[in-house]
Protein backbone atom coordinates (compact mmCIF):
# COMPACT_ATOMS: atom_id res chain seq x y z
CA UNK A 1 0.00 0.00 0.00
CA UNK A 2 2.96 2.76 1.02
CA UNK A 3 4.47 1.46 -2.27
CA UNK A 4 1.61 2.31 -4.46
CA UNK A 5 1.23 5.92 -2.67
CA UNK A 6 4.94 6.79 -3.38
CA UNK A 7 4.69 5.28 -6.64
CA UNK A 8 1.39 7.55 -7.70
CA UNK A 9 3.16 10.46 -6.04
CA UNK A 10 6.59 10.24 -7.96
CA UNK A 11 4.61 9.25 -11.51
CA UNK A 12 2.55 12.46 -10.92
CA UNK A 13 5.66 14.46 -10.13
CA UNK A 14 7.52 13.32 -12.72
CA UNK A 15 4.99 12.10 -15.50
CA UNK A 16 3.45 15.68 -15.88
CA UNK A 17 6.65 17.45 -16.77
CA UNK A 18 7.67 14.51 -19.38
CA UNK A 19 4.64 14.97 -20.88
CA UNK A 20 4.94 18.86 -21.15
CA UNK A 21 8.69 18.57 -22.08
CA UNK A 22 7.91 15.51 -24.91
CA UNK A 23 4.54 17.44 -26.20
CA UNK A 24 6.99 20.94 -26.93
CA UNK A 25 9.93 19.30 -27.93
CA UNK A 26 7.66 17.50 -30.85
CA UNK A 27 6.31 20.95 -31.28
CA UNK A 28 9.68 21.60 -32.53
CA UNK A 29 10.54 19.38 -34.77
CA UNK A 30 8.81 20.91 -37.86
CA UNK A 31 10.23 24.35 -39.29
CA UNK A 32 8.35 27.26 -39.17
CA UNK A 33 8.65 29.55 -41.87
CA UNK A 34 10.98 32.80 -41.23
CA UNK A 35 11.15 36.08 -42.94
CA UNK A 36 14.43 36.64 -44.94
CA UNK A 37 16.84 39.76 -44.14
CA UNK A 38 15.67 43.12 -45.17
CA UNK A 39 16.69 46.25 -44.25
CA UNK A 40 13.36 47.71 -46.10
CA UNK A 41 12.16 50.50 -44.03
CA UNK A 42 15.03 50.40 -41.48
CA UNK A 43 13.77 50.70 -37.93
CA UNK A 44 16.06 52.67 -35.77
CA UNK A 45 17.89 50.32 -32.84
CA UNK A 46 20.37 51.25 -29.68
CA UNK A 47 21.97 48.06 -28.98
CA UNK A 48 22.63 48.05 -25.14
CA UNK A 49 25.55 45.54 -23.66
CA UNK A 50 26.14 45.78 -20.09
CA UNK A 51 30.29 45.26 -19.63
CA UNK A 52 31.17 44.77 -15.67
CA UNK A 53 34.34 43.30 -15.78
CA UNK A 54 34.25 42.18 -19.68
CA UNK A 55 37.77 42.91 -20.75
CA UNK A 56 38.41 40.03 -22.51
CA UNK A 57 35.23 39.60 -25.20
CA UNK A 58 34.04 43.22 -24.71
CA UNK A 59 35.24 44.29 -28.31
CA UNK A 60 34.36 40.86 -29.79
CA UNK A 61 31.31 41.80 -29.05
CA UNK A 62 31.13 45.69 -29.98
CA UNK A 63 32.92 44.60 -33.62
CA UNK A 64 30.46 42.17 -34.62
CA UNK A 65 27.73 44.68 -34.26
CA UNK A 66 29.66 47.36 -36.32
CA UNK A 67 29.34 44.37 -38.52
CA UNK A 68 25.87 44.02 -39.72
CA UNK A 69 24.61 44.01 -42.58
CA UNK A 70 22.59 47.10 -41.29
CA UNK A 71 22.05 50.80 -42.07
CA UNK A 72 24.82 52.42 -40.14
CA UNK A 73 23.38 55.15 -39.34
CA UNK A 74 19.99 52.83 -38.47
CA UNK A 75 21.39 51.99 -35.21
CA UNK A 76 24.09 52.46 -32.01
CA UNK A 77 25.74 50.66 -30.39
CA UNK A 78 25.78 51.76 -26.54
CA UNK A 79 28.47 50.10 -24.09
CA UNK A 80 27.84 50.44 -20.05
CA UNK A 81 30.91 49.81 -18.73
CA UNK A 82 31.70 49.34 -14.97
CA UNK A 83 34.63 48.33 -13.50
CA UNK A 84 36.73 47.24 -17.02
CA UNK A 85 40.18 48.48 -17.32
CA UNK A 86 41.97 52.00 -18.95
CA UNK A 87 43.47 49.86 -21.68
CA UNK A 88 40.30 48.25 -22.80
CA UNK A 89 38.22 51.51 -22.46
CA UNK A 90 41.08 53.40 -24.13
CA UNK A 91 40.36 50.80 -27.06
CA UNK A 92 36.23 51.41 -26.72
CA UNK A 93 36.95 54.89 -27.20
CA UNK A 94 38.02 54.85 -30.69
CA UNK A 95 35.21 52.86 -32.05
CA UNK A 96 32.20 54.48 -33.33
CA UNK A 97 29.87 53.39 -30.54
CA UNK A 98 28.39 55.24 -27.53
CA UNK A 99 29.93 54.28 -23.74
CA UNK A 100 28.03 55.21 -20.97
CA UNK A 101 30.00 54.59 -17.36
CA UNK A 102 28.50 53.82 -14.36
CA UNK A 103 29.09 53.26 -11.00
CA UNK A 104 25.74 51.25 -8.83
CA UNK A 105 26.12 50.56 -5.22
CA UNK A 106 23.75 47.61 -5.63
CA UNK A 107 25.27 45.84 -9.35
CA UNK A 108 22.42 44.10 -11.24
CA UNK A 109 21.80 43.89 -14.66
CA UNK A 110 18.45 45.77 -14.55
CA UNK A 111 20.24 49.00 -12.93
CA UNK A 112 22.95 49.45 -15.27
CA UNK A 113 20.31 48.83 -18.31
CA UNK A 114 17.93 51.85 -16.26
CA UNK A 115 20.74 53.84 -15.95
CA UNK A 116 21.68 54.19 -19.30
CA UNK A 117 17.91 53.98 -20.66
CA UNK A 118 17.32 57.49 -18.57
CA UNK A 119 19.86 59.23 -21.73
CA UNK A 120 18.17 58.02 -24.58
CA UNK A 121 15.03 58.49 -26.73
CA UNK A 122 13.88 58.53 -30.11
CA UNK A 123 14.54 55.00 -30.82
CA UNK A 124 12.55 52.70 -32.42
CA UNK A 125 13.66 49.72 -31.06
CA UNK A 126 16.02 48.41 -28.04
CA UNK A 127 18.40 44.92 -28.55
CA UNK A 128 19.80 43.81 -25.27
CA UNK A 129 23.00 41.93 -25.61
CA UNK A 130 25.68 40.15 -23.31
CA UNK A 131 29.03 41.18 -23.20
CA UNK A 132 30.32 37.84 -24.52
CA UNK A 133 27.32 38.18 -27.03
CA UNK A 134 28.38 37.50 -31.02
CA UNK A 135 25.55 38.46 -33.39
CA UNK A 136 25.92 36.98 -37.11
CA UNK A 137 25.83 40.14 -39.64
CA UNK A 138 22.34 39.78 -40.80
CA UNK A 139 20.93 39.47 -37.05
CA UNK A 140 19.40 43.39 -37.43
CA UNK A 141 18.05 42.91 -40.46
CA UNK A 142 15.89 39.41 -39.56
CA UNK A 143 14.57 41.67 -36.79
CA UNK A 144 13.66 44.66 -38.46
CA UNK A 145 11.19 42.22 -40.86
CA UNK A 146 9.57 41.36 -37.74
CA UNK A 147 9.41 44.73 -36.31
CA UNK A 148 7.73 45.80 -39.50
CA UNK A 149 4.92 43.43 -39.07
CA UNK A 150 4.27 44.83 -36.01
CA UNK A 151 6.14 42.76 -33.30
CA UNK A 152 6.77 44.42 -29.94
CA UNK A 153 9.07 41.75 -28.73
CA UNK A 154 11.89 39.84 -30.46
CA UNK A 155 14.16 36.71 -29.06
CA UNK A 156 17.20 35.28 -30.89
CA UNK A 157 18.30 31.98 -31.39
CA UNK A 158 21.64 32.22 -28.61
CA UNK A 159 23.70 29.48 -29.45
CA UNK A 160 27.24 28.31 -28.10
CA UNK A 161 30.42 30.15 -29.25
CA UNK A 162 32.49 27.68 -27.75
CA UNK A 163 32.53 23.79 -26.54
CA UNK A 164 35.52 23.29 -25.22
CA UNK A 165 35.26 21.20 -22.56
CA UNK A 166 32.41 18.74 -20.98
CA UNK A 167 30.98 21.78 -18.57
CA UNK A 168 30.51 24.09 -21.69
CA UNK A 169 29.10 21.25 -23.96
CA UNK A 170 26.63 20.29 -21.37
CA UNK A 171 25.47 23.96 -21.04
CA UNK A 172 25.67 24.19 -25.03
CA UNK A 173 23.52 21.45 -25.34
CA UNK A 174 21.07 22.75 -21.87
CA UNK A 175 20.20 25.75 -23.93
CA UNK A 176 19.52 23.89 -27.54
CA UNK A 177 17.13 22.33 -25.41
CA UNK A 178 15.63 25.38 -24.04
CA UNK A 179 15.74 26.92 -27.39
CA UNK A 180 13.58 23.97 -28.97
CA UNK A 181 11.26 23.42 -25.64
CA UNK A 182 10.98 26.89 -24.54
CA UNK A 183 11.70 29.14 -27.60
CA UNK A 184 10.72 27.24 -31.16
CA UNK A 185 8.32 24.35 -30.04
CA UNK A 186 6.54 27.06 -28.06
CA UNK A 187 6.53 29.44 -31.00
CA UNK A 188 5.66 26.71 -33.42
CA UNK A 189 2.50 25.86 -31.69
CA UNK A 190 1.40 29.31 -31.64
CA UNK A 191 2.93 30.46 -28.05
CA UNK A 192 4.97 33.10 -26.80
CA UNK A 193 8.05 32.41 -26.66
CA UNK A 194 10.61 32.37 -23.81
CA UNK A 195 13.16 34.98 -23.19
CA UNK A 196 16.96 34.21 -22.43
CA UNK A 197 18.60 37.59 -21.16
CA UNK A 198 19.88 38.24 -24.46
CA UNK A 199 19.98 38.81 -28.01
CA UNK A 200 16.17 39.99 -27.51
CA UNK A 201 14.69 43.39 -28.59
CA UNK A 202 12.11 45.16 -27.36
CA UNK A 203 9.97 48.33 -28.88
CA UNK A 204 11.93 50.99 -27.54
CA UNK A 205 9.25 53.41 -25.44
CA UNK A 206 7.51 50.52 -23.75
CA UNK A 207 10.88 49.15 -23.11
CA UNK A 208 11.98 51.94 -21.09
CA UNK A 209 8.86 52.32 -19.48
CA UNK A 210 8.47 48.95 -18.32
CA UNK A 211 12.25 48.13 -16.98
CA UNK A 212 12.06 51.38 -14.99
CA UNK A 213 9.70 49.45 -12.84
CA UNK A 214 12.45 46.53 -13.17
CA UNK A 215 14.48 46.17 -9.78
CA UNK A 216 15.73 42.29 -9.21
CA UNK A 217 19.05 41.10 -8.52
CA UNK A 218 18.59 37.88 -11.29
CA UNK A 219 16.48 36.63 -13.72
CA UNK A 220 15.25 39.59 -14.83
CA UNK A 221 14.06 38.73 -18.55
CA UNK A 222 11.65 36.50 -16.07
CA UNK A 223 10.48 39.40 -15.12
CA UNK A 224 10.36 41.02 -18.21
CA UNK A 225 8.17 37.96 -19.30
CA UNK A 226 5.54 37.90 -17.08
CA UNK A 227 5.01 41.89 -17.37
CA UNK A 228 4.58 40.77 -21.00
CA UNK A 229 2.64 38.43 -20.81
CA UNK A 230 -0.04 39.47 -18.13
CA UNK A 231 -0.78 42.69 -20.10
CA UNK A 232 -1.11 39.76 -23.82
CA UNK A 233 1.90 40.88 -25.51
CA UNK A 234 3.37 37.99 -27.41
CA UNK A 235 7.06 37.24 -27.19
CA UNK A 236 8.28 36.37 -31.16
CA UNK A 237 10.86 33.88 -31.96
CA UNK A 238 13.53 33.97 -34.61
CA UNK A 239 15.65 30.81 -35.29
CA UNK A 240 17.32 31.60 -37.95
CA UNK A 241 18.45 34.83 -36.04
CA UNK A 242 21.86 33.40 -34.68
CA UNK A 243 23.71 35.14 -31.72
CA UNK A 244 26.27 33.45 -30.57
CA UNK A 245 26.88 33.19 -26.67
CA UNK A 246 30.14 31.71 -24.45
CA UNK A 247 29.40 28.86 -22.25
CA UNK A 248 30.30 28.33 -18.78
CA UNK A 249 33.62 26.42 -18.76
CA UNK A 250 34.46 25.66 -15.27
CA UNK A 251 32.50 23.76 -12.18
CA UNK A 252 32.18 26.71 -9.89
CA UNK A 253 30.67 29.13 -12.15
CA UNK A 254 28.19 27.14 -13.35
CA UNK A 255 26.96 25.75 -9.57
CA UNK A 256 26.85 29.24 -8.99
CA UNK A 257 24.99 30.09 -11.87
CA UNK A 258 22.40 27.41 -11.57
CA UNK A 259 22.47 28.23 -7.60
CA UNK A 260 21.06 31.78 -8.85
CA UNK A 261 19.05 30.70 -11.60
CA UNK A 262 17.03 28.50 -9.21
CA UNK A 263 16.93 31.20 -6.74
CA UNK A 264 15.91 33.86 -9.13
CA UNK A 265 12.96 31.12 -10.21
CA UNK A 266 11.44 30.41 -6.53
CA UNK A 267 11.36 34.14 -6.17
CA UNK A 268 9.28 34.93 -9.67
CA UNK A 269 7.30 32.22 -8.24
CA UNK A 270 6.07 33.45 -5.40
CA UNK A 271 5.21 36.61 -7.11
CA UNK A 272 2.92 35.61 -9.78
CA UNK A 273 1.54 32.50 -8.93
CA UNK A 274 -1.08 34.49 -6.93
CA UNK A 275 -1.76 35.73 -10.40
CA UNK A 276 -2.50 32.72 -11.92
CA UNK A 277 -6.57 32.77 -11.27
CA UNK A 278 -6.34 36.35 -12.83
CA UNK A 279 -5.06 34.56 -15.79
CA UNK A 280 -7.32 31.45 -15.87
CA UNK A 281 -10.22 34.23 -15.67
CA UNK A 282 -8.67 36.13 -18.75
CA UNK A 283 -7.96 33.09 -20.80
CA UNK A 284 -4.39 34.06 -20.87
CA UNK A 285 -2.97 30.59 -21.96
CA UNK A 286 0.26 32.74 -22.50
CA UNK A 287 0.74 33.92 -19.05
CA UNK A 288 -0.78 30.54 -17.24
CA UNK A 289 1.71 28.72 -19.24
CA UNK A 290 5.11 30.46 -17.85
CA UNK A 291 3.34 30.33 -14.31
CA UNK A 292 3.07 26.46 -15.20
CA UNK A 293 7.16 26.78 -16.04
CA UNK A 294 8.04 28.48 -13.32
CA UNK A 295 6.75 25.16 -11.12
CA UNK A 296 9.15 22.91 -13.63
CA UNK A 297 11.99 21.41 -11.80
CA UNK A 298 15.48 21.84 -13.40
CA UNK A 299 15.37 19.31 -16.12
CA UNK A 300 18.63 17.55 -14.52
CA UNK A 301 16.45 16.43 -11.61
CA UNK A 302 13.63 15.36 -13.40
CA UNK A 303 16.05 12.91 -15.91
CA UNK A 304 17.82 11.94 -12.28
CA UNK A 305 14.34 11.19 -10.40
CA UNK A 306 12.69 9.55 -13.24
CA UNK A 307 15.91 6.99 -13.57
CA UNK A 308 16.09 6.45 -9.93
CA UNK A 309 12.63 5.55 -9.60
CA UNK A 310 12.49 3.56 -12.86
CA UNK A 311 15.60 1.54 -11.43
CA UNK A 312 13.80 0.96 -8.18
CA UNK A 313 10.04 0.15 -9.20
CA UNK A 314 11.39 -1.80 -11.52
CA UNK A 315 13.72 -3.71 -8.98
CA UNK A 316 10.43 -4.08 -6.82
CA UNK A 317 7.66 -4.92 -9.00
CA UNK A 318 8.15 -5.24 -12.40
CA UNK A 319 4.19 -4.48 -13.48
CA UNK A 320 4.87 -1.06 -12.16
CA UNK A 321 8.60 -0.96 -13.31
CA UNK A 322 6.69 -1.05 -16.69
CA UNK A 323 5.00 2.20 -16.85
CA UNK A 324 8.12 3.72 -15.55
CA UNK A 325 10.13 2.29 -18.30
CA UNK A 326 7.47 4.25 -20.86
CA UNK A 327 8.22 7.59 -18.77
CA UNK A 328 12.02 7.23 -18.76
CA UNK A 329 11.88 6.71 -22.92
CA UNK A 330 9.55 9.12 -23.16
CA UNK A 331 11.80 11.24 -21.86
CA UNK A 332 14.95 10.42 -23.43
CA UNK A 333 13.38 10.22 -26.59
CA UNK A 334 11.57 14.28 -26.36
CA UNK A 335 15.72 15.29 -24.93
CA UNK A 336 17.14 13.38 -27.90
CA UNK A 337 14.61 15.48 -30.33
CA UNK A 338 14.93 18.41 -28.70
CA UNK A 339 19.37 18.64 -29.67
CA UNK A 340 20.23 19.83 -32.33
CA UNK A 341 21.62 16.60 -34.97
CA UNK A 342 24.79 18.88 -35.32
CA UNK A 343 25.66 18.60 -31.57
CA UNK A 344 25.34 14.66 -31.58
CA UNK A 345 29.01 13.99 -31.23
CA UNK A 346 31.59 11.93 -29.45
CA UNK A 347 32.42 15.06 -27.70
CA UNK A 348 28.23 15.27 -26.36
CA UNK A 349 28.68 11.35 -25.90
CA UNK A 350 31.76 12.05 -23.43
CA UNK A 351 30.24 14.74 -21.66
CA UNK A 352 27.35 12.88 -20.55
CA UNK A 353 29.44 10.78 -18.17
CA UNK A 354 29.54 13.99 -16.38
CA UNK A 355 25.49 14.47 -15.91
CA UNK A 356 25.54 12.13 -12.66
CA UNK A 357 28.08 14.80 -11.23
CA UNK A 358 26.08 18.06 -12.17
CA UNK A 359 23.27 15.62 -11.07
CA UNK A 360 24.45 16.24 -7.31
CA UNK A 361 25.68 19.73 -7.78
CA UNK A 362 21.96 20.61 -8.94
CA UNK A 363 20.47 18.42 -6.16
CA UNK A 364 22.90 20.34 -3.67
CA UNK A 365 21.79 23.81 -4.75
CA UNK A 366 17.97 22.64 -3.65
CA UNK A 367 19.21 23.72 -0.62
CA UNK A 368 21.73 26.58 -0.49
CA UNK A 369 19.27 28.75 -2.23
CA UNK A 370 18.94 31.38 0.61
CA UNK A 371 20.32 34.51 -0.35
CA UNK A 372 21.25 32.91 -3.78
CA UNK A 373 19.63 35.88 -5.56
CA UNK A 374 20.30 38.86 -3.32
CA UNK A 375 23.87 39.76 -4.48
CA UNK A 376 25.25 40.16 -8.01
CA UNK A 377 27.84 37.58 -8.71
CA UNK A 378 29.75 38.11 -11.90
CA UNK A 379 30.38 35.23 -13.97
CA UNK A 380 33.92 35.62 -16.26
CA UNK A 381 34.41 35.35 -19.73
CA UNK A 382 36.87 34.80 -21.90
CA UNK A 383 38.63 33.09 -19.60
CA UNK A 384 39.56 28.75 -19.82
């Protein structure tokens, strides 16, 4: 009897998310049809990239955006530097861009973009990029198209730069997954999309309005996403629109990162699942669906707990093992569609001996998520 309790319980934990997860990740596999590259009544962008500490892929970043295949004098390029060094700004200062220094008591990513937001107007559009952020030269011109047919918000297909070692080919491969879950599949099926933090643009005004009411530590596209979505705004998705993004490389930064990410999602949580009637009432499937995310566990746990407890049902009955066994391919099968074919290497195939280790690293952060996302906490690049 105990046995069959803890056995419904885990199946209903686990089964609904493998069902979301395998339904999406189908979602994905056909291609929507994207608009080609024009620059046919140019919309007027400022491309913001927050820089604390980005030394090292600062002006990667600033020269591929001098790069597009864009009217030049359709769009700047503004840098908010904090904290870089003489030699690198010295550098920054002879490029045709705009630099805006800053100085925040309380760093977050959301402060520096308000502080520099306050300067500028007249734009018609807003592209937020990371530091570390590489945009292919026809990345403008796939989102003016959409921009002309009246999108407010645009997100990017970020992809790795770099796969180097088993951490950054495990988080290369974490966000394909994302991107064909979360981002396409979504998109494909005639949802909003998700946002990533980056190569997403906004319409300018609105922008600025909304992220002066913007004040979190992490997470804060999150934010951006539900403010979206609860007032119907749909979140567009370009796949074709490639911005390339460095991985995390080494074991600490990315327990710390997933440490904050977690963090950042328990707190978004609590703040708009209260909303969620309000959004049942409205028929906002948009909005009740990134509620209904915001509940997901991290994907590592759910592949961990649905392989422990196929392992030990099956051990202990093997009628019940059975259904288990479904889940688990389910599962494995809607991850499997949901990479990209281009990633399926040796070099995936060895990192996946690491998974039982970031396994317990993920498990660990369940519970050293107090104060996880009250304090900025930079994360290097361009760094091995």
């Amino acid at each position: 009897m105990v046995i069959s309790v803890i056995d419904v319980l885990l199946f209903v934990i686990f089964g609904f998310p493998v069902a979301y997860l395998a339904f999406f990740a189908i979602g994905s596999m056909w291609p929507k049809a994207e608009p080609q590259a024009s620059s046919e009544n140019p919309h007027s962008f400022l491309i913001l990239i927050p820089a604390y500490k980005e030394d090292g892929v600062i002006l990667g970043c600033v020269e591929a955006c001098l790069f597009q295949n864009y009217p030049k004098e359709k769009f700047d390029v503004l840098v908010i530097a904090e904290g870089m060094g003489d030699e690198t700004m010295e550098k920054l200062a002879l490029l045709p861009i705009k630099i805006k220094n800053v100085i925040l008591k309380k760093r977050t990513k959301a402060k520096a973009l308000n502080k520099a937001l306050k300067d500028y107007s007249g734009y018609d559009v807003a592209l937020v990029l990371d530091a570390d952020n590489i945009m292919e030269p026809d990345f403008l011109s796939k989102f003016n198209v959409m921009f002309n047919r009246g999108a407010t918000i645009v997100q990017g297909h970020r992809t790795a730069k770099n796969q180097n070692n088993s951490i950054a080919v495990l988080d290369a491969m974490s966000e394909e997954i994302n991107n064909s879950i979360f981002r396409k599949g979504h998109y494909n099926l005639g949802l909003s999309s998700a946002l990533i933090g980056s190569g997403m643009a906004f319409k300018f005004s609105q922008f600025k309005s909304i992220m002066s009411n913007v004040d979190v530590v992490g997470g804060f596209d999150k934010e951006l996403e539900h403010i979206y979505l609860m007032n119907k705004v749909k979140i567009h998705y370009l796949h074709h629109a490639i911005v390339l993004d460095e991985k995390i490389q080494r074991k600490d930064d990315f327990t710390q990162q997933r440490r904050r990410w977690m963090a950042a999602q328990i707190e978004h949580l609590a703040r708009f699942v209260p909303l969620f009637r309000l959004g049942v009432r409205q028929r906002n499937l948009d909005f009740c669906d990134k509620v209904y995310q915001m509940l997901l566990l991290p994907r590592i746990l759910i592949l961990g707990g649905v392989i422990l407890s196929t392992a030990v049902f099956t051990c202990i009955d093997e009628a019940i093992g059975f259904k288990w066994q479904l889940l688990l391919i389910t599962l494995l099968l809607s991850l499997f569609v949901a990479i990209p074919r281009k990633m399926v290497t040796f070099k995936l195939f060895k990192a996946l001996f690491t998974l039982p280790q970031i396994f317990i690293i993920v498990l660990m952060n369940m519970f050293k998520l107090r104060n996880a996302n009250k304090k900025f906490i930079h994360t290097p690049h361009g760094t091995t």
